[in-house]
Protein backbone atom coordinates (compact mmCIF):
# COMPACT_ATOMS: atom_id res chain seq x y z
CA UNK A 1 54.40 0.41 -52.08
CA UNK A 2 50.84 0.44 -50.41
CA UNK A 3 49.44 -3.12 -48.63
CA UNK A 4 45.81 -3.89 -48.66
CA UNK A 5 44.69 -5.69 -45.31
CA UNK A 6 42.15 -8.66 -45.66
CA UNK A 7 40.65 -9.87 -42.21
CA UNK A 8 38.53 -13.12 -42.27
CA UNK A 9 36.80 -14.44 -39.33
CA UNK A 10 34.74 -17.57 -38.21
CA UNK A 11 31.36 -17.21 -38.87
CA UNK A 12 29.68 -16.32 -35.42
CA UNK A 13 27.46 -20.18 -35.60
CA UNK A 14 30.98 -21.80 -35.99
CA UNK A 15 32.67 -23.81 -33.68
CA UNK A 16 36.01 -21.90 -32.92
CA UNK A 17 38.08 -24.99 -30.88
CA UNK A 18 41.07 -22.67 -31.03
CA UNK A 19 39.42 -19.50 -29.65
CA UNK A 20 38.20 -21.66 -26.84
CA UNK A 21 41.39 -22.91 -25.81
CA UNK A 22 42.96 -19.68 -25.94
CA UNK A 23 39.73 -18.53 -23.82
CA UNK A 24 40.40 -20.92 -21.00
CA UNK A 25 43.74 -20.55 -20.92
CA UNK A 26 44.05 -16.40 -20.50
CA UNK A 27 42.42 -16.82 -16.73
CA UNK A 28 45.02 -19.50 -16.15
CA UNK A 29 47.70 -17.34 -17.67
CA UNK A 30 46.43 -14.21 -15.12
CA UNK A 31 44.70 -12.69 -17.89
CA UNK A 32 40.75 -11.72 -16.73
CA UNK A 33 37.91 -10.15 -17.86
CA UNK A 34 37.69 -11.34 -21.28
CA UNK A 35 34.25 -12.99 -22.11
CA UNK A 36 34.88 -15.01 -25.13
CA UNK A 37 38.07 -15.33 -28.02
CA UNK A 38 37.77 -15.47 -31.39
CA UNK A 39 40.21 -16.65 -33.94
CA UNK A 40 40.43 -15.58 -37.22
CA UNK A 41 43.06 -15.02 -40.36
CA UNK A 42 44.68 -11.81 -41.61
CA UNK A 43 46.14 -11.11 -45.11
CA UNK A 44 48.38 -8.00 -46.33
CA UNK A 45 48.59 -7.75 -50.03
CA UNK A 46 51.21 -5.35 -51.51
CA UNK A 47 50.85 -3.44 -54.34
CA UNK A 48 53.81 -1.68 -56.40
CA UNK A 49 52.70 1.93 -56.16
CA UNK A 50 49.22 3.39 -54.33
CA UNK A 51 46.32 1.46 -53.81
CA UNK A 52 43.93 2.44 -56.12
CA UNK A 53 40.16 1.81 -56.21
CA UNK A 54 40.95 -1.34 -58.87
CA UNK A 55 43.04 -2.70 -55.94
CA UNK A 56 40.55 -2.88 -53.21
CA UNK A 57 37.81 -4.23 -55.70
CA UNK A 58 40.52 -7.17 -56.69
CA UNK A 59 41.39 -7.67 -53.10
CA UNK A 60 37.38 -7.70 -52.11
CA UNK A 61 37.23 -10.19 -54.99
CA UNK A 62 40.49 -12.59 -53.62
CA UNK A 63 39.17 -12.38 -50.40
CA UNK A 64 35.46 -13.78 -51.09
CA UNK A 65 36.62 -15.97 -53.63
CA UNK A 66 40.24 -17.47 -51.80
CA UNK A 67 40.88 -16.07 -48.97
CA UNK A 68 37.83 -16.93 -47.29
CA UNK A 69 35.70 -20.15 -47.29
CA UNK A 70 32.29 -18.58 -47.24
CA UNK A 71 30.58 -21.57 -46.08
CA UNK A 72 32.54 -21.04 -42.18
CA UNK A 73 34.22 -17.62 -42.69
CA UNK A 74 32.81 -13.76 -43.20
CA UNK A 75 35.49 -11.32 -44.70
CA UNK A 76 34.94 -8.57 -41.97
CA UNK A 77 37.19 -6.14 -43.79
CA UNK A 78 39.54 -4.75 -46.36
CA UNK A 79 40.97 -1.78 -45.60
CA UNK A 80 44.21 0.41 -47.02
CA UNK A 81 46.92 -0.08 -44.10
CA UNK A 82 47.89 2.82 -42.06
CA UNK A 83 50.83 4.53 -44.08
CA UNK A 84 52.35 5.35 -40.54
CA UNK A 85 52.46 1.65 -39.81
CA UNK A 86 53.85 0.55 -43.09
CA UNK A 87 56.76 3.15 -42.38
CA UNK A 88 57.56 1.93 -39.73
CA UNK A 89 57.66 -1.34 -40.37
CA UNK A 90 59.40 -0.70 -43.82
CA UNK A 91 61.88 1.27 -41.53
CA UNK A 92 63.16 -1.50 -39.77
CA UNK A 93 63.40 -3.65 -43.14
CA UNK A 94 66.14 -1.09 -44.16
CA UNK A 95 68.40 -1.62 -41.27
CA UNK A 96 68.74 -5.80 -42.52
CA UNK A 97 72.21 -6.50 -43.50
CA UNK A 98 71.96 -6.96 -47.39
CA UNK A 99 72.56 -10.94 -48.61
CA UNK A 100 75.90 -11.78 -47.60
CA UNK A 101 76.60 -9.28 -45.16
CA UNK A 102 76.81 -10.36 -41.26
CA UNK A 103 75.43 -8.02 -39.20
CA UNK A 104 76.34 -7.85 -35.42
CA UNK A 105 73.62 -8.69 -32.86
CA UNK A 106 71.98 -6.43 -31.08
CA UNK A 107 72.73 -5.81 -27.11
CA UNK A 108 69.55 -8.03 -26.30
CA UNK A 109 70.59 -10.50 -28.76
CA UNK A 110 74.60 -10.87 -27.74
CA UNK A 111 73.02 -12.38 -24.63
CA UNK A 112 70.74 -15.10 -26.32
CA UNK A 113 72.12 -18.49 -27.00
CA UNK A 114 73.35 -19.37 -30.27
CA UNK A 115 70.72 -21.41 -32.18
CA UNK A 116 67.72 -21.13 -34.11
CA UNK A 117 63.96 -20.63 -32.77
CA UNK A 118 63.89 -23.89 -30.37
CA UNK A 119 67.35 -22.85 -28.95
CA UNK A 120 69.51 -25.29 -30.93
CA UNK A 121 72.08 -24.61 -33.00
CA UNK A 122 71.55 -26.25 -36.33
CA UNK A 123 74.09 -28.59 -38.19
CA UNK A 124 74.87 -26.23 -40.82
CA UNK A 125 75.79 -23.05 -38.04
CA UNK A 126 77.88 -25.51 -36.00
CA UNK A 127 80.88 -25.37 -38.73
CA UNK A 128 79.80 -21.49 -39.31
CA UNK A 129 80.39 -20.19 -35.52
């Protein structure tokens, strides 16, 4: 399978309130020497097969005429992602226990506390652990 990356971005007269706060808060955070942030959107858009030349022209197309808002937003690029990455990424994919299966936690995970992202467990794990 070959992706297709789409990356949008603010046009440079917008107001970016998000870039800005992450601006301030990098100096705060020990982070210097960055002038100003910039927030924008990326897309990946698979494709059974290669990416072929009909691919990128839909995927220009999508990306001027959805992904974007081209009133606020530039498309800066669409670009064929790096093979190498999608390997390795698609690499990792394979090691996911298949539906059904449990798969042990890693050494790093065994640690963690049981629970979901904000560190609670959830009703429905309570009667599962």
């Amino acid at each position: 399978m070959g992706s297709i990356v789409v990356d949008v971005m603010l046009k440079p007269e917008i107001l970016d309130p998000q870039g800005q706060a992450v601006g301030g808060a990098l100096p705060r955070l020990g982070f210097t020497g960055f002038t100003d942030v910039r927030q924008g959107k990326r897309f990946v858009l698979t494709v059974d097969g290669d990416v072929t030349d009909e691919h990128l022209t839909a995927a220009r197309e999508a990306a001027e005429t959805l992904l974007s808002n081209p009133v606020i937003e530039d498309v800066v690029s669409v670009h064929v992602l790096d093979e190498s990455a999608a390997e390795g990424s698609a690499a990792g994919e394979a090691d996911a226990p298949a539906a059904g299966e449990v798969d042990a936690p890693a050494a790093d995970e065994a640690d963690a506390p049981a629970g979901d992202a904000d560190g609670e467990p959830d009703e429905a794990e309570d009667g599962e652990q």
